[in-house]
Protein backbone atom coordinates (compact mmCIF):
# COMPACT_ATOMS: atom_id res chain seq x y z
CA UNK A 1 108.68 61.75 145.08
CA UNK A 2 110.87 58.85 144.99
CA UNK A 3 114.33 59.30 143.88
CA UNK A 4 116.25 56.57 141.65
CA UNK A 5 120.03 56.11 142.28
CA UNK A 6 121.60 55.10 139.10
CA UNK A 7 124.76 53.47 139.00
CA UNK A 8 127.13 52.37 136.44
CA UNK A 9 128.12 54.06 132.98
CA UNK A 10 124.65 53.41 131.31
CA UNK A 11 126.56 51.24 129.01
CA UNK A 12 123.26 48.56 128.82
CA UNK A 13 121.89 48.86 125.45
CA UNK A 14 124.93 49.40 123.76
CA UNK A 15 126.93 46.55 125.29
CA UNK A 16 123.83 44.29 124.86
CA UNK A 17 124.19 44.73 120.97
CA UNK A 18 127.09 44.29 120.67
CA UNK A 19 127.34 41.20 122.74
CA UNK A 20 124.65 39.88 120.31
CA UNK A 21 126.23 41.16 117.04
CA UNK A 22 129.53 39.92 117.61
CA UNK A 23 128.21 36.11 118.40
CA UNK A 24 126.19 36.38 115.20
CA UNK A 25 129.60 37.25 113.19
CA UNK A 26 131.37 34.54 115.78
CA UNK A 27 128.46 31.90 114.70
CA UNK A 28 128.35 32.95 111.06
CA UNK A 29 132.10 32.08 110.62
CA UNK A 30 132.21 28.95 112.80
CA UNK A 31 129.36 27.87 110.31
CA UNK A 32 131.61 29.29 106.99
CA UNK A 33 134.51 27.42 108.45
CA UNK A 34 132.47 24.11 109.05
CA UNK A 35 131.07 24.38 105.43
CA UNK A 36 134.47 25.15 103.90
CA UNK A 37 136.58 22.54 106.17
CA UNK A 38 133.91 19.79 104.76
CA UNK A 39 134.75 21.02 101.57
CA UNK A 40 138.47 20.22 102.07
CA UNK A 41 139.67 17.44 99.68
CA UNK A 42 142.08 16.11 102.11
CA UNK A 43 143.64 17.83 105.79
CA UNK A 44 147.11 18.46 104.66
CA UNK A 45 149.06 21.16 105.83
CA UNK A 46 148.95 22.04 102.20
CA UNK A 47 145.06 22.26 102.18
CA UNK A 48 144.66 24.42 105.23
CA UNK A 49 147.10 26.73 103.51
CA UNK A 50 145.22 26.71 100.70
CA UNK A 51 142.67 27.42 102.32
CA UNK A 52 143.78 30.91 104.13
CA UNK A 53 146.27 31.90 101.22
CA UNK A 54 143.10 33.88 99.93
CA UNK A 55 142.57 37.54 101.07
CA UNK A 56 138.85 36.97 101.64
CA UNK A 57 139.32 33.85 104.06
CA UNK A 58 141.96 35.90 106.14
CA UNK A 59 139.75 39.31 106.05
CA UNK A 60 136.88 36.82 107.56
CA UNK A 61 138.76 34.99 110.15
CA UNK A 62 140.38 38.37 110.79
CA UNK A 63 136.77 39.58 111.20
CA UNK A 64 136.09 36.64 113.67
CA UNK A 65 138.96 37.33 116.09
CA UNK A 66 137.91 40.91 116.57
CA UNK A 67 134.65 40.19 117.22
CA UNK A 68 135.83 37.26 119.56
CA UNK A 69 137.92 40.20 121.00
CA UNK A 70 135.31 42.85 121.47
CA UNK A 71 133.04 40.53 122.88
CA UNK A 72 135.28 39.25 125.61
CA UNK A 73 136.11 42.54 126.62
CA UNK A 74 132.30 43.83 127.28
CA UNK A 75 132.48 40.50 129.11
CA UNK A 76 135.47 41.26 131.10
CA UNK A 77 134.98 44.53 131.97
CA UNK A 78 131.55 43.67 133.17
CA UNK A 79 133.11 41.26 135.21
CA UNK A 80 135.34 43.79 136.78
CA UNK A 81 133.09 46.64 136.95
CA UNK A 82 130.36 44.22 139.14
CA UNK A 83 132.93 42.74 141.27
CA UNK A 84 136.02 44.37 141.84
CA UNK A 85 135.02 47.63 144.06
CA UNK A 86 138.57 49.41 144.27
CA UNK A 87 138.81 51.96 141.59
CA UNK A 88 142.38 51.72 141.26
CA UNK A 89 142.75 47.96 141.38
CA UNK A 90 139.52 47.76 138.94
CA UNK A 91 141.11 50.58 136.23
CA UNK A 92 144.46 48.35 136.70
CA UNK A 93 142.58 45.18 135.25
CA UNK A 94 140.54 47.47 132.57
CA UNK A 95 144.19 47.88 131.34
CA UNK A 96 145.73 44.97 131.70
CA UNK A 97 142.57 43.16 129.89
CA UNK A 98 142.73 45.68 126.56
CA UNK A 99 146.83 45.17 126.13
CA UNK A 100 146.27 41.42 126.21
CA UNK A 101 143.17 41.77 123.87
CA UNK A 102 145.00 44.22 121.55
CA UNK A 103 148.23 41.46 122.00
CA UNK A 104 146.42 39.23 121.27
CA UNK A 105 144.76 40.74 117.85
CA UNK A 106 148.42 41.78 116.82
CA UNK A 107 149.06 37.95 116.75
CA UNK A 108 146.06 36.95 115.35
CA UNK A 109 147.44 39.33 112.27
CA UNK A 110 150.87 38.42 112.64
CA UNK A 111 149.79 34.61 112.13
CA UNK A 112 147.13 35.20 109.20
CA UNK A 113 149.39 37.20 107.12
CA UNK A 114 152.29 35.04 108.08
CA UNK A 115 150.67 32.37 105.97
């Protein structure tokens, strides 16, 4: 009988949908944005304010940046869970990478409401 090793966390399928889901959400607002930004009469300041002074066009960019977010941190974490073989050193980076990631969604908020 041969006997399989498995390694990892068996994360596979999971991570591989949502690497695909989030870049559809990612492409449909870059295409939203294009459509919209074409749509602009002029590129003011006052246009692109006018343009994310409405809920729905914050909710969606909103939308974008945590998808943008979630993606890059299956990314990362593969990244450090392939290459970086110390478990302390590796769980250091796992934490380092979701504070700047959930930093970095705080400002995304911070400047779409700011608006």
């Amino acid at each position: 009988m041969v006997r399989r090793t498995t390694v990892g966390a068996h994360y596979g399928f999971r991570d591989w949908l949502a690497q695909r889901v989030t870049a559809i959400v990612m492409a449909l607002y870059t295409v939203l944005l294009a459509i919209c930004l074409i749509c602009l009469p002029d590129y003011s300041l006052d246009s692109w304010r006018a343009l994310f002074s409405g809920g729905l066009m914050k909710f969606v960019t909103f939308l974008f940046f945590l998808a943008l977010f979630y993606h890059a941190w299956v990314g990362i974490r593969d990244i450090w869970m392939d290459y970086v073989k110390p478990t302390s050193i590796r769980l250091a980076l796992h934490c380092v990478t979701i504070f700047v990631l959930l930093g970095y969604a705080g400002w995304a908020a911070q400047i779409l409401w700011r608006l």
